[in-house]
C-alpha atoms as a PDB file:
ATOM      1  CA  UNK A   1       0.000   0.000   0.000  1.00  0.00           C
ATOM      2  CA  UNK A   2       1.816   3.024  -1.279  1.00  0.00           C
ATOM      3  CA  UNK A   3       0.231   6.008   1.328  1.00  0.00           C
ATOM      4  CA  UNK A   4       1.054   6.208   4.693  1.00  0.00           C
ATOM      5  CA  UNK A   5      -1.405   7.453   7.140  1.00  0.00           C
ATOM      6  CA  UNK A   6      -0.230   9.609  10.583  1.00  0.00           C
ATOM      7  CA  UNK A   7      -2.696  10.397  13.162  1.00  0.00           C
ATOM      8  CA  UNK A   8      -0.959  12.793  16.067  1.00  0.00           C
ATOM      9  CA  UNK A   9      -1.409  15.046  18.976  1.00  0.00           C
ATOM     10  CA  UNK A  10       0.013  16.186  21.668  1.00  0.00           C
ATOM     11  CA  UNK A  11      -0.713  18.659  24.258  1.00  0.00           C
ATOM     12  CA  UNK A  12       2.190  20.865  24.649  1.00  0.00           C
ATOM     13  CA  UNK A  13       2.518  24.606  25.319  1.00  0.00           C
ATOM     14  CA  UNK A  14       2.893  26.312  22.158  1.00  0.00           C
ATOM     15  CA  UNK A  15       2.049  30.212  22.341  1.00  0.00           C
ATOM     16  CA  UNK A  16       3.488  31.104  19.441  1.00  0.00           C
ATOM     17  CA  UNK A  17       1.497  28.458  17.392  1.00  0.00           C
ATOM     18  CA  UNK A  18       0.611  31.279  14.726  1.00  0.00           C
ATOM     19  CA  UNK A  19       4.006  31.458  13.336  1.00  0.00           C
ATOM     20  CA  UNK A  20       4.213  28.020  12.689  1.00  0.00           C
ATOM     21  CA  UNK A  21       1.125  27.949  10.693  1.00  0.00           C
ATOM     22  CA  UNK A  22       2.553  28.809   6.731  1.00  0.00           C
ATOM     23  CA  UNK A  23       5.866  27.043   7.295  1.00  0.00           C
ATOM     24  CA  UNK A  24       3.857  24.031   7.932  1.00  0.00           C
ATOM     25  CA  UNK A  25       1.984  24.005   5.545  1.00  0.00           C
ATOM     26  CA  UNK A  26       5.186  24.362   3.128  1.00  0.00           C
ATOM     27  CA  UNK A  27       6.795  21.926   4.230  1.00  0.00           C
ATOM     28  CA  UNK A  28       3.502  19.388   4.219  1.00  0.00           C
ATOM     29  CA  UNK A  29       3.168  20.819   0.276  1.00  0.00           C
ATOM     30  CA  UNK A  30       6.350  20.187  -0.695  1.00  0.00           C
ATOM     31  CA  UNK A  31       6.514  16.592   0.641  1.00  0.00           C
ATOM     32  CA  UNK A  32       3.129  16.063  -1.106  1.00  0.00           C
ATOM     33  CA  UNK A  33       1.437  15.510   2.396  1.00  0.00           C
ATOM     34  CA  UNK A  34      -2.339  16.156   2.429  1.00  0.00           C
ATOM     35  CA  UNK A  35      -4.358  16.106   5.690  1.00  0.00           C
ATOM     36  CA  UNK A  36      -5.250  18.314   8.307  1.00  0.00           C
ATOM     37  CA  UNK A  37      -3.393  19.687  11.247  1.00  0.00           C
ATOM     38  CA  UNK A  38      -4.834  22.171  13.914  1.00  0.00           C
ATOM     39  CA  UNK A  39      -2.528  24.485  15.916  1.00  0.00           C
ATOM     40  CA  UNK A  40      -3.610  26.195  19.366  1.00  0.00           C
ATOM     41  CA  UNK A  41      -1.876  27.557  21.990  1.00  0.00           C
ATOM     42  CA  UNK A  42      -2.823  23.804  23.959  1.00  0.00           C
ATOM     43  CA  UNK A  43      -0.734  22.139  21.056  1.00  0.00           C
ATOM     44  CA  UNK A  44      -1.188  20.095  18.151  1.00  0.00           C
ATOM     45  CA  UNK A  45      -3.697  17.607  16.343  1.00  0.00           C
ATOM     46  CA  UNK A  46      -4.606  16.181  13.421  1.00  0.00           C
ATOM     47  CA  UNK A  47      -4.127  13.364  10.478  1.00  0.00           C
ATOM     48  CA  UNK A  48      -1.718  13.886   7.829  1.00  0.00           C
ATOM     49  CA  UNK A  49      -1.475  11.354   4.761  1.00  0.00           C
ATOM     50  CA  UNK A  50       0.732  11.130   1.766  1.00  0.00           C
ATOM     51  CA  UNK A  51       4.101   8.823   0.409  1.00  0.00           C
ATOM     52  CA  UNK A  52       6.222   7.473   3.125  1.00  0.00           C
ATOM     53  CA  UNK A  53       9.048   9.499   2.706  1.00  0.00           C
ATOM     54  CA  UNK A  54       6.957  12.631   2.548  1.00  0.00           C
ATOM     55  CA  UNK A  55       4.961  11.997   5.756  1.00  0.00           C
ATOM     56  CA  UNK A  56       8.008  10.642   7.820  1.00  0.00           C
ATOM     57  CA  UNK A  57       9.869  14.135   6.275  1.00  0.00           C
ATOM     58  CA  UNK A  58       7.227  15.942   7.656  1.00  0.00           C
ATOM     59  CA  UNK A  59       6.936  13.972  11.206  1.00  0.00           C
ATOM     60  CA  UNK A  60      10.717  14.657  11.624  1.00  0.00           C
ATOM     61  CA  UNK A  61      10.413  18.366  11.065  1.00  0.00           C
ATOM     62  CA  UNK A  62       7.556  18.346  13.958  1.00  0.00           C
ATOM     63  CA  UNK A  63      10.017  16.994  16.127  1.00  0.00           C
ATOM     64  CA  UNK A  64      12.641  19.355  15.507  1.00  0.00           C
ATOM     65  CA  UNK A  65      10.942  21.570  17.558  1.00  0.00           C
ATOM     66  CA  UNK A  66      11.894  20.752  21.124  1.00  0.00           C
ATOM     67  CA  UNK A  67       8.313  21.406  22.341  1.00  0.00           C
ATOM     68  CA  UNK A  68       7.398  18.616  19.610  1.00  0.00           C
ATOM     69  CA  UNK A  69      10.218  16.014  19.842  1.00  0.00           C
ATOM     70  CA  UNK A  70       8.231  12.874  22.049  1.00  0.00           C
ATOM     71  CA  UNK A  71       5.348  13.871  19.603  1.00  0.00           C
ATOM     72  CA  UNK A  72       3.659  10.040  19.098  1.00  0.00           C
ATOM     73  CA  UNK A  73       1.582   9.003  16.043  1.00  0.00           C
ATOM     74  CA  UNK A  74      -0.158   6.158  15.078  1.00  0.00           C
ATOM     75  CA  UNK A  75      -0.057   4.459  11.447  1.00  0.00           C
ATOM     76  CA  UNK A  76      -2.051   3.198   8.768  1.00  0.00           C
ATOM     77  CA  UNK A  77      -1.360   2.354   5.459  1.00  0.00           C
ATOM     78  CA  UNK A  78      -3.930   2.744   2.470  1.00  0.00           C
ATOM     79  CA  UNK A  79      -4.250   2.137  -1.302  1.00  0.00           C
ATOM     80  CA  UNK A  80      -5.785   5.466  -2.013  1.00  0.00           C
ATOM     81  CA  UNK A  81      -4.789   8.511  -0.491  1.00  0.00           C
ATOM     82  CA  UNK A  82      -7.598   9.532   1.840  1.00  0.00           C
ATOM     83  CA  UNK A  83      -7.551  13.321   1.570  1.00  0.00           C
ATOM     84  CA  UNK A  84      -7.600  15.392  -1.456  1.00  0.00           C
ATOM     85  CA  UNK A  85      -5.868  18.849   0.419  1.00  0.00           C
ATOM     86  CA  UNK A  86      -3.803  20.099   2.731  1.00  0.00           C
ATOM     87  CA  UNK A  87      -5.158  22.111   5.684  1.00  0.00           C
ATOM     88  CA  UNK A  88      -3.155  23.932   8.662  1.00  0.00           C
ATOM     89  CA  UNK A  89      -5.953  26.019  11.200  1.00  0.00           C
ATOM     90  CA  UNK A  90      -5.239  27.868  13.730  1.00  0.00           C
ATOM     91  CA  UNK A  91      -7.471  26.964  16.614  1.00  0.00           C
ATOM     92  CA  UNK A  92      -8.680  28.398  20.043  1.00  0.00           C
ATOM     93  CA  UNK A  93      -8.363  24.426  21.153  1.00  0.00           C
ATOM     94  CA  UNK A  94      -7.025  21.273  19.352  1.00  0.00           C
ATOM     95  CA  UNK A  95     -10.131  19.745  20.748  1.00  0.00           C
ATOM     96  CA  UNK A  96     -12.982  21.961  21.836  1.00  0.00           C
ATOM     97  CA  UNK A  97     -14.292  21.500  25.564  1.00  0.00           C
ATOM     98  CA  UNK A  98     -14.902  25.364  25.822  1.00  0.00           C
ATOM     99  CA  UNK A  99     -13.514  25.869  29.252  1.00  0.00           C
ATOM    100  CA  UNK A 100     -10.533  28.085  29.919  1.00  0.00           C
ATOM    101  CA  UNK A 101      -8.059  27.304  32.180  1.00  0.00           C
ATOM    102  CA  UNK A 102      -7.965  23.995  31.347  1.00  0.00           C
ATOM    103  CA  UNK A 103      -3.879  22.465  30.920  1.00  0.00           C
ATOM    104  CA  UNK A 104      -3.667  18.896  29.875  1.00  0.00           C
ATOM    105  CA  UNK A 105      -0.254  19.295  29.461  1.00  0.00           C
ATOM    106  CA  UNK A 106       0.082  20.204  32.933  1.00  0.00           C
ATOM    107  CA  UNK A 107      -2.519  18.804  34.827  1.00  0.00           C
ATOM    108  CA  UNK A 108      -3.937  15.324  33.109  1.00  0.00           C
ATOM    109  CA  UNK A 109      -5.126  12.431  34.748  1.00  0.00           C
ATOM    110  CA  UNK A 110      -2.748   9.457  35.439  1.00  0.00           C
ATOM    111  CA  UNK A 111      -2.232   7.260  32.453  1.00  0.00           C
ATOM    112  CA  UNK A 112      -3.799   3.362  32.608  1.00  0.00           C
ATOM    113  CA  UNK A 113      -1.809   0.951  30.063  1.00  0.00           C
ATOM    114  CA  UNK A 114      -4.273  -1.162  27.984  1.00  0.00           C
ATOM    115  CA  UNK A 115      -2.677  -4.246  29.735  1.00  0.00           C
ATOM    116  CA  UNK A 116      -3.980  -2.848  33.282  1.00  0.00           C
ATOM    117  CA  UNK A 117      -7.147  -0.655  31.954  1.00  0.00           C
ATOM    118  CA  UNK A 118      -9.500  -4.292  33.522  1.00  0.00           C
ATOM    119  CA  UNK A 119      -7.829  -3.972  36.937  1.00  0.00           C
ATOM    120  CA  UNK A 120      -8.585  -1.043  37.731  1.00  0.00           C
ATOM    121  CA  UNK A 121     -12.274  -1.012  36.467  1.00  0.00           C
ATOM    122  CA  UNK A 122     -12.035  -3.813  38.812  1.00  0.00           C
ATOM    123  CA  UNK A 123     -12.014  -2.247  41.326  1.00  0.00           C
ATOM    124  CA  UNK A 124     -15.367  -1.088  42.947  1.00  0.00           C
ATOM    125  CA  UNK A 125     -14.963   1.785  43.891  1.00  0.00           C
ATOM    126  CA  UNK A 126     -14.080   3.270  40.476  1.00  0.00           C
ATOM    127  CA  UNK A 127     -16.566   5.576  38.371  1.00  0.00           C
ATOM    128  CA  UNK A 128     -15.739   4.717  34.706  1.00  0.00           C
ATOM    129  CA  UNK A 129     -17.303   7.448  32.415  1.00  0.00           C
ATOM    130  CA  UNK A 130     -17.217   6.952  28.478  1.00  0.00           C
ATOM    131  CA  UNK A 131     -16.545  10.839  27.083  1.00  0.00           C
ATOM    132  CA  UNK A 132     -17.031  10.480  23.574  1.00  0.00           C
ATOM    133  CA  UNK A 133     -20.332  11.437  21.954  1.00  0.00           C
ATOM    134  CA  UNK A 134     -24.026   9.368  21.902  1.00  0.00           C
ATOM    135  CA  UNK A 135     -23.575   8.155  18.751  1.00  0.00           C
ATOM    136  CA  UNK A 136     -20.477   6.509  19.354  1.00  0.00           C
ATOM    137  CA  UNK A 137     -20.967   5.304  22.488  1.00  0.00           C
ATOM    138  CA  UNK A 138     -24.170   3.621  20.478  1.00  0.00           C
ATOM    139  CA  UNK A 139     -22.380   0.913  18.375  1.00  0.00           C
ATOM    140  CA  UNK A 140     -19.811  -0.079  21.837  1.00  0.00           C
ATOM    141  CA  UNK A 141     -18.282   0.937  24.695  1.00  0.00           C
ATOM    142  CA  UNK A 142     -16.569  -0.746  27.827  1.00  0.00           C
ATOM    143  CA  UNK A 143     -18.795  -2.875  30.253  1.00  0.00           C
ATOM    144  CA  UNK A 144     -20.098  -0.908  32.753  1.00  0.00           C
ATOM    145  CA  UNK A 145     -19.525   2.634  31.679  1.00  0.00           C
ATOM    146  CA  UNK A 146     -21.134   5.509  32.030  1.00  0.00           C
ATOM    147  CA  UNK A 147     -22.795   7.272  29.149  1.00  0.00           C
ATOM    148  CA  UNK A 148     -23.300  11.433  29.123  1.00  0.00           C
ATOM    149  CA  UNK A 149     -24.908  11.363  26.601  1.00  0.00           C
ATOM    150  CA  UNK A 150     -23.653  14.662  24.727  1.00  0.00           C
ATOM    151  CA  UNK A 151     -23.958  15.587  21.832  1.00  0.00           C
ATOM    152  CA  UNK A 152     -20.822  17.528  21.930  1.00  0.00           C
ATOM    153  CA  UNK A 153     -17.271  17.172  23.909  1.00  0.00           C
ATOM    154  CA  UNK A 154     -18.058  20.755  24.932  1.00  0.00           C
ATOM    155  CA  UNK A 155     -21.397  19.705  26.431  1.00  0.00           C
ATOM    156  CA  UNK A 156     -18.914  16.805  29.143  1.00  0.00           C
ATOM    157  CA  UNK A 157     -18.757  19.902  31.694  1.00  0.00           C
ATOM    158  CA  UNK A 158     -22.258  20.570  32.387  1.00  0.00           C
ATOM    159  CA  UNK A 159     -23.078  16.685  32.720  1.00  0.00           C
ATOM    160  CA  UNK A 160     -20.015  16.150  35.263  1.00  0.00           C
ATOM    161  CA  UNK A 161     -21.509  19.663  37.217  1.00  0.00           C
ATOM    162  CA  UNK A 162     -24.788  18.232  37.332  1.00  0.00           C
ATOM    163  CA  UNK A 163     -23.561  14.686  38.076  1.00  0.00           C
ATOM    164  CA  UNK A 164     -21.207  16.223  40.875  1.00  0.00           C
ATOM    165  CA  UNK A 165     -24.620  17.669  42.929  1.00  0.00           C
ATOM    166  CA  UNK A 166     -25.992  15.241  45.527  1.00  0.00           C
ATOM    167  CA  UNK A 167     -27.623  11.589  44.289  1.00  0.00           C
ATOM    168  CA  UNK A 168     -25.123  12.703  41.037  1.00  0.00           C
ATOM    169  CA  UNK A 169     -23.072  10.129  39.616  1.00  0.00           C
ATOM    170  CA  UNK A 170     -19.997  11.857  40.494  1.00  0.00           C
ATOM    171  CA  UNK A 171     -21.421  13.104  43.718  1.00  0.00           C
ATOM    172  CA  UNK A 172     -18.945  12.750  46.910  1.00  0.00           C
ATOM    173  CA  UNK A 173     -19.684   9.897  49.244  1.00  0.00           C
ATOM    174  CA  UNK A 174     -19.223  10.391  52.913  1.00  0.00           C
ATOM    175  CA  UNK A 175     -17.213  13.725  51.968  1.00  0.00           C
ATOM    176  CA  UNK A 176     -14.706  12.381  49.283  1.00  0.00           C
ATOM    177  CA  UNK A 177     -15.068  12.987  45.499  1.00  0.00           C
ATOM    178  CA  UNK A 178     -15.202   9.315  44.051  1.00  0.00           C
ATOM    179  CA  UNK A 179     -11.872   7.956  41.753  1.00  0.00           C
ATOM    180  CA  UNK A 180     -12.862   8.695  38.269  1.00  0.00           C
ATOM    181  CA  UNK A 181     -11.831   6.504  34.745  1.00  0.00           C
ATOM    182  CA  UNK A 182     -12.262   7.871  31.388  1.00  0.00           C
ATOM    183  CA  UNK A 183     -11.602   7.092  27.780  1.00  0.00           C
ATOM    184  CA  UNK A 184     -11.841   7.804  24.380  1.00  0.00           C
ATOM    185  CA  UNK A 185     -11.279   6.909  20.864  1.00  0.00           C
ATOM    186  CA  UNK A 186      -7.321   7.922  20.929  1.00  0.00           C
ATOM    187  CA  UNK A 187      -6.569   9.306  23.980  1.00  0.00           C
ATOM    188  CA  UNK A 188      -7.287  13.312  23.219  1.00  0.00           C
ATOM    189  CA  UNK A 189     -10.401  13.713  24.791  1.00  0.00           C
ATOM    190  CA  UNK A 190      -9.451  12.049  27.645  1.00  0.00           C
ATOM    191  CA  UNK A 191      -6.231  13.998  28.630  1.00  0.00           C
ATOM    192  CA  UNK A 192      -8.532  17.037  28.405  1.00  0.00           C
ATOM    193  CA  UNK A 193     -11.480  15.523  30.409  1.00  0.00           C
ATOM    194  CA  UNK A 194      -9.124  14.633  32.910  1.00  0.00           C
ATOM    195  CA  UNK A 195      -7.126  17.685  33.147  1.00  0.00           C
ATOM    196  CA  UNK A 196     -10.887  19.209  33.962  1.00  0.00           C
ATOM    197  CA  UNK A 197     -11.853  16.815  36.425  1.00  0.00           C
ATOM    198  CA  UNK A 198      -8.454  17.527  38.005  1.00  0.00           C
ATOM    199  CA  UNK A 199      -9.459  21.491  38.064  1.00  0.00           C
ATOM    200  CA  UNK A 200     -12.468  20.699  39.517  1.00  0.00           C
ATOM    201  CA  UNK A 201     -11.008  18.837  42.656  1.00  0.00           C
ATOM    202  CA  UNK A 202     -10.914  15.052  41.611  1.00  0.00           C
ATOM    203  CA  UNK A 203      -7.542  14.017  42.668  1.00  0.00           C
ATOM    204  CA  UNK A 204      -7.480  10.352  41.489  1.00  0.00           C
ATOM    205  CA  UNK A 205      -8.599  10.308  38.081  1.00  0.00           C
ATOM    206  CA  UNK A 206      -7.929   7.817  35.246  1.00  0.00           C
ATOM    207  CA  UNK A 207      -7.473   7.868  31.723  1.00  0.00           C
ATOM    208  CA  UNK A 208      -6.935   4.590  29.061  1.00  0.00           C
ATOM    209  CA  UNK A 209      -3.507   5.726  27.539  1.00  0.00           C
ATOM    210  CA  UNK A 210      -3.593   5.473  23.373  1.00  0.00           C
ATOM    211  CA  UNK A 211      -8.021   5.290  23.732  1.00  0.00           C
ATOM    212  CA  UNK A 212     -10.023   2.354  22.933  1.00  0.00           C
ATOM    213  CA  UNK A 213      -7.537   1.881  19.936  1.00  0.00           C
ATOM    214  CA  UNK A 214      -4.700   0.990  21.331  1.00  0.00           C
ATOM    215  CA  UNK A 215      -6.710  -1.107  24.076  1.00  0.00           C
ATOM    216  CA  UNK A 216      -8.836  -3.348  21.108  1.00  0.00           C
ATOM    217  CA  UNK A 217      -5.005  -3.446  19.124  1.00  0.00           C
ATOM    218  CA  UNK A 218      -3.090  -5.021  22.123  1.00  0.00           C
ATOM    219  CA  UNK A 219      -5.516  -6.906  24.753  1.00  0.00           C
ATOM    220  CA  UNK A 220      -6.968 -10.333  23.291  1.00  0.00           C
ATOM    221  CA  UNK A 221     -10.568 -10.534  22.792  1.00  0.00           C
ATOM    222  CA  UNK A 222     -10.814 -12.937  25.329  1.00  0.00           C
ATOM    223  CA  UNK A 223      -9.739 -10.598  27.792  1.00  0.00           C
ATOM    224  CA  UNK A 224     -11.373  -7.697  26.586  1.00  0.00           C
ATOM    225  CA  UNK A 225     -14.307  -5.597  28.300  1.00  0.00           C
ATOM    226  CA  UNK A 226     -15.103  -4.130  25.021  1.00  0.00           C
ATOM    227  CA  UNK A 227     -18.732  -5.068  23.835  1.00  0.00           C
ATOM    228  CA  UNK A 228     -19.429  -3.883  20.314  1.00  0.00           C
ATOM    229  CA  UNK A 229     -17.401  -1.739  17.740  1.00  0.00           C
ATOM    230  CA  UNK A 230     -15.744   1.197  17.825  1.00  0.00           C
ATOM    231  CA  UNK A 231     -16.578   4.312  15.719  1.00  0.00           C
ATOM    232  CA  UNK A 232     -13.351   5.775  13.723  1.00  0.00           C
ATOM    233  CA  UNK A 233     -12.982   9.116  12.135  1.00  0.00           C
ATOM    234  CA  UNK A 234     -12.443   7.680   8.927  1.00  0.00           C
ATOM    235  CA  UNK A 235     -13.886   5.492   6.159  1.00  0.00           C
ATOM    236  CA  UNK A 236     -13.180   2.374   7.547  1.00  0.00           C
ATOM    237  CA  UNK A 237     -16.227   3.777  10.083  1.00  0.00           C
ATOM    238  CA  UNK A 238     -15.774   1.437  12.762  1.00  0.00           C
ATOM    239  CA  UNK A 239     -13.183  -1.078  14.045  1.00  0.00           C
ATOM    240  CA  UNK A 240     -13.300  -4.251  16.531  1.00  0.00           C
ATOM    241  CA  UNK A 241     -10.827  -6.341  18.364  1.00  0.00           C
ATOM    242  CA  UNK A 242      -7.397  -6.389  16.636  1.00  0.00           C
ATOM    243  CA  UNK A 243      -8.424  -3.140  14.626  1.00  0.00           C
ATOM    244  CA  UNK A 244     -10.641  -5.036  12.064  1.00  0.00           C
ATOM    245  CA  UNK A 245     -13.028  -3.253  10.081  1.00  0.00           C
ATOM    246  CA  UNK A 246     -16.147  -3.247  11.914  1.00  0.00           C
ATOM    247  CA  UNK A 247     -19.705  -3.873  10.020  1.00  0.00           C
ATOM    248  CA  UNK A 248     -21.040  -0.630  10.289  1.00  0.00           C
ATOM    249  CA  UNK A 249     -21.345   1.789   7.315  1.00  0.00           C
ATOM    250  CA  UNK A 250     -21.786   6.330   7.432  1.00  0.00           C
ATOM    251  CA  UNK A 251     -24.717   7.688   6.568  1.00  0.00           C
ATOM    252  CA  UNK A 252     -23.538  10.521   4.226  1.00  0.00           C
ATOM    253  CA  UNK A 253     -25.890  12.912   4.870  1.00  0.00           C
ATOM    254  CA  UNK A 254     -25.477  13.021   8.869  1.00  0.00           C
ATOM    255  CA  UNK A 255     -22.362  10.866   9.703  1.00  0.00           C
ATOM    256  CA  UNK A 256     -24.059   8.837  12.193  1.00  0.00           C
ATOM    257  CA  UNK A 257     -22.777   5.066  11.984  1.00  0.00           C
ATOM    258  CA  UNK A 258     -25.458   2.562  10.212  1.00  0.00           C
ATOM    259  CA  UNK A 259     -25.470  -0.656  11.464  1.00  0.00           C
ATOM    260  CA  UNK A 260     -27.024  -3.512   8.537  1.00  0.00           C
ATOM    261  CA  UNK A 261     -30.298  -3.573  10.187  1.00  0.00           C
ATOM    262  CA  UNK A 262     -30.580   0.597   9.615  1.00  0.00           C
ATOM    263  CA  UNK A 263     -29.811   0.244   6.229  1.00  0.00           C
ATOM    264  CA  UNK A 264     -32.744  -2.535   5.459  1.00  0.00           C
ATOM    265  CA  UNK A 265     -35.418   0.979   7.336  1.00  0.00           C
ATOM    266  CA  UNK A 266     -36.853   1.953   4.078  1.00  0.00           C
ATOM    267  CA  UNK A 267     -35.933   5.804   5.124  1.00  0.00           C
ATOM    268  CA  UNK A 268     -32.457   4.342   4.042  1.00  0.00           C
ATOM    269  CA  UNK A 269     -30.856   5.801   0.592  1.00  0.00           C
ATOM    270  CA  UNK A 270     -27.462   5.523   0.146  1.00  0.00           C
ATOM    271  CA  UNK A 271     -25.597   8.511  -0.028  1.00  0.00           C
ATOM    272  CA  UNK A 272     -29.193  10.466   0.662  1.00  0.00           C
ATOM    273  CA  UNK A 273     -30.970   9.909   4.673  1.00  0.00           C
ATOM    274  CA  UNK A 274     -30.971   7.296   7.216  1.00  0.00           C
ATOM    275  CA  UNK A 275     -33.794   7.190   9.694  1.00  0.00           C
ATOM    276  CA  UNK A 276     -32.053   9.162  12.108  1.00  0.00           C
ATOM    277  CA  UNK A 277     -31.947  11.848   9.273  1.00  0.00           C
ATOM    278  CA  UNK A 278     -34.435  11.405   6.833  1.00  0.00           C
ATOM    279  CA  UNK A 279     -37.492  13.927   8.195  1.00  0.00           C
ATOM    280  CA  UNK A 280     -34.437  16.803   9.228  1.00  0.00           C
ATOM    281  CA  UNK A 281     -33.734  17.153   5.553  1.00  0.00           C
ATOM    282  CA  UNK A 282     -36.026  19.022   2.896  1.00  0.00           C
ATOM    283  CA  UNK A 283     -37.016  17.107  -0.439  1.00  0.00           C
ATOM    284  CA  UNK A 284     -34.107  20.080  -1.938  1.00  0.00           C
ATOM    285  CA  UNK A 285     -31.497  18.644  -0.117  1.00  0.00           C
ATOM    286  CA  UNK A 286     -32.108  15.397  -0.595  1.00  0.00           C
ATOM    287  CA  UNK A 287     -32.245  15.868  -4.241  1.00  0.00           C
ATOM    288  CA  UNK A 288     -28.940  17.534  -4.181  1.00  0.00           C
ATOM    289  CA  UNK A 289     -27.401  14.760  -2.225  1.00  0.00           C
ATOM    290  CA  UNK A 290     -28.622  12.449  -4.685  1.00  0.00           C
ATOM    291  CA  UNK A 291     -26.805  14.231  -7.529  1.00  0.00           C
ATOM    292  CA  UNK A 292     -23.798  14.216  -4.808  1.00  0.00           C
ATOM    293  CA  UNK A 293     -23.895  10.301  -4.869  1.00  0.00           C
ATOM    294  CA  UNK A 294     -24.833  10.161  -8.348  1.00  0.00           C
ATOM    295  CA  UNK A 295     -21.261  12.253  -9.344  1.00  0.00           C
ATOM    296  CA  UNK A 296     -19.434   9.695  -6.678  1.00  0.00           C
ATOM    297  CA  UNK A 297     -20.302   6.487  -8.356  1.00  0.00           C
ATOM    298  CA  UNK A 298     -19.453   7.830 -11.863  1.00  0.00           C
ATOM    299  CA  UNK A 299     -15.684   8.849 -10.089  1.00  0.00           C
ATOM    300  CA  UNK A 300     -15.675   5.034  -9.317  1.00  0.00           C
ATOM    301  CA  UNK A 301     -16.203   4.305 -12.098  1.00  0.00           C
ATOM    302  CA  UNK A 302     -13.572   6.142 -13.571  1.00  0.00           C
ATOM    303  CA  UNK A 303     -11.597   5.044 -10.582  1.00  0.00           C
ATOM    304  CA  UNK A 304     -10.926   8.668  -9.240  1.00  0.00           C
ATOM    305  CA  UNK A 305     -11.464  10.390  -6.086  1.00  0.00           C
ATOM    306  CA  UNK A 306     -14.417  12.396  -5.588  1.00  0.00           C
ATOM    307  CA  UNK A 307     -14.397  15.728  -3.726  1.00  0.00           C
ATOM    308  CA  UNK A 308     -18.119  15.078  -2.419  1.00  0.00           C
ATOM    309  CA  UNK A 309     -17.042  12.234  -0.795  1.00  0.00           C
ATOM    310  CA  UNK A 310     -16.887  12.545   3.265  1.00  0.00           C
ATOM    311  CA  UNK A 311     -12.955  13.238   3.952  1.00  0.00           C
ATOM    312  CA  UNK A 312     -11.575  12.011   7.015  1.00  0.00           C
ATOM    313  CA  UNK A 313     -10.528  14.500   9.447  1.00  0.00           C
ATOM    314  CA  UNK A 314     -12.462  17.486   7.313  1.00  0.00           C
END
């Protein structure tokens, strides 16, 4: 497979991250990198895609910054090259929770391996919340965990303030704030959930280091927690144990995961509504989505990339 895929992050004080915007973007342009990579003050995050030498050119050039150098990344490899641009933003966050003050790079929860994330949800004393959003917590999450229910990362601090009042979820018992376990798809959201739980006076709190990823890559299914799939942010739309592509499929018109029985609902097009969709769109819309999906299948045909198509990371 001749494109290698790079997803990164890393929470790292950067307040000069405006000046490293256009040179960036050079250097991913001249290495014929295409992607997207948001800057903040917070740090860094995004997926960049291109030729090996090209993204590996442009990983090393992240990491001659000193800030940057134990920036991680994780890997894929495809046969197509899943983005058709190149995109640098400058961001207020790398991942919005709206709340200022907030320092994962400071102030995150402790890290759990994957190899000891089932002892300590063990334990029964441990409050294990799930802080990704409704619809992926609907196709799997870990047994046991709690779901928010947002709509939103930024909507995470008003459940935990209205979980934290008395007969709350998060409410103290006998006096003490309870120990806390999150996780995510890759680890971001977490570091950042954490790092707010931390600011608002949880002093043991958990997060699954490298996400539900790195915990369905590495711990056999035998021994796994998981129950279900795992939504991705890209076309392979979900993943299970050992990172195989899952059985679920994207509704193009509004990106929530279809499982096989939601695509047999007769509000099912392809390309054009789901039932979770199909009465928020007007007859209009759907008739331009249809042209949308009409232009797609003739660029298969043609075996070329269509611009309508959902990118990952857009």
């Amino acid at each position: 497979m001749p494109f290698l895929t790079a997803a990164l992050y890393k929470f790292v004080e950067l307040p000069d991250h405006a000046s490293l915007q256009a040179p960036l973007l050079a250097r991913c342009e001249a290495n014929g990198v295409k992607g997207t990579l948001l800057l903040a003050a917070e740090g860094i995050n995004g997926t960049i895609s291109g030729p090996e030498a090209g993204v590996r050119a442009v990983l090393a050039y992240l990491r001659s910054d000193a800030r940057l150098a134990a920036l991680e990344h994780k890997e894929a490899w495809a046969e197509q090259l899943p983005f058709y641009r190149m995109k640098v933003r400058l961001k207020r966050e790398i991942v919005t929770l709206g709340v200022p003050d907030v320092h994962p790079a400071l102030n995150a929860g402790q890290h759990v391996k994957p190899a000891d994330w089932n002892a300590l949800l063990a334990e029964p004393d441990v409050v294990l919340v799930d802080t990704r959003n409704d619809y992926e917590v609907s196709i799997g999450t870990f047994e046991g965990a709690i779901n928010p229910a947002t709509s939103s990362f930024s909507e995470l601090p008003g459940w935990v303030e209205r979980e934290m009042a008395e007969g709350g979820k998060l409410a103290p018992v006998d006096g003490k704030k309870p120990r806390v376990a999150m996780f995510c798809t890759g680890g971001i959201r977490c570091e950042k959930s954490t790092a707010f739980m931390r600011a608002k006076g949880f002093d043991e709190v958990y997060h699954l280091e490298g996400g539900i990823l790195k915990y369905l890559e590495t711990v056999p299914e035998a021994q796994s927690t998981w129950q279900g799939e795992c939504f991705v942010f890209d076309e392979r739309v979900s993943v299970g144990h050992g990172l195989q592509p899952g059985a679920f499929t994207l509704c193009r018109s509004c990106r929530d995961p279809l499982s096989e029985e939601d695509r047999q609902s007769p509000l099912y097009e392809l390309g054009v509504s789901c039932a979770h969709c199909h009465a928020a769109t007007t007859e209009e819309q759907k008739a331009g989505y249809r042209e949308r999906q009409r232009q797609v299948e003739l660029a298969e045909k043609r075996q070329a990339a269509h611009i309508g198509l959902r990118q990952p990371g857009a």
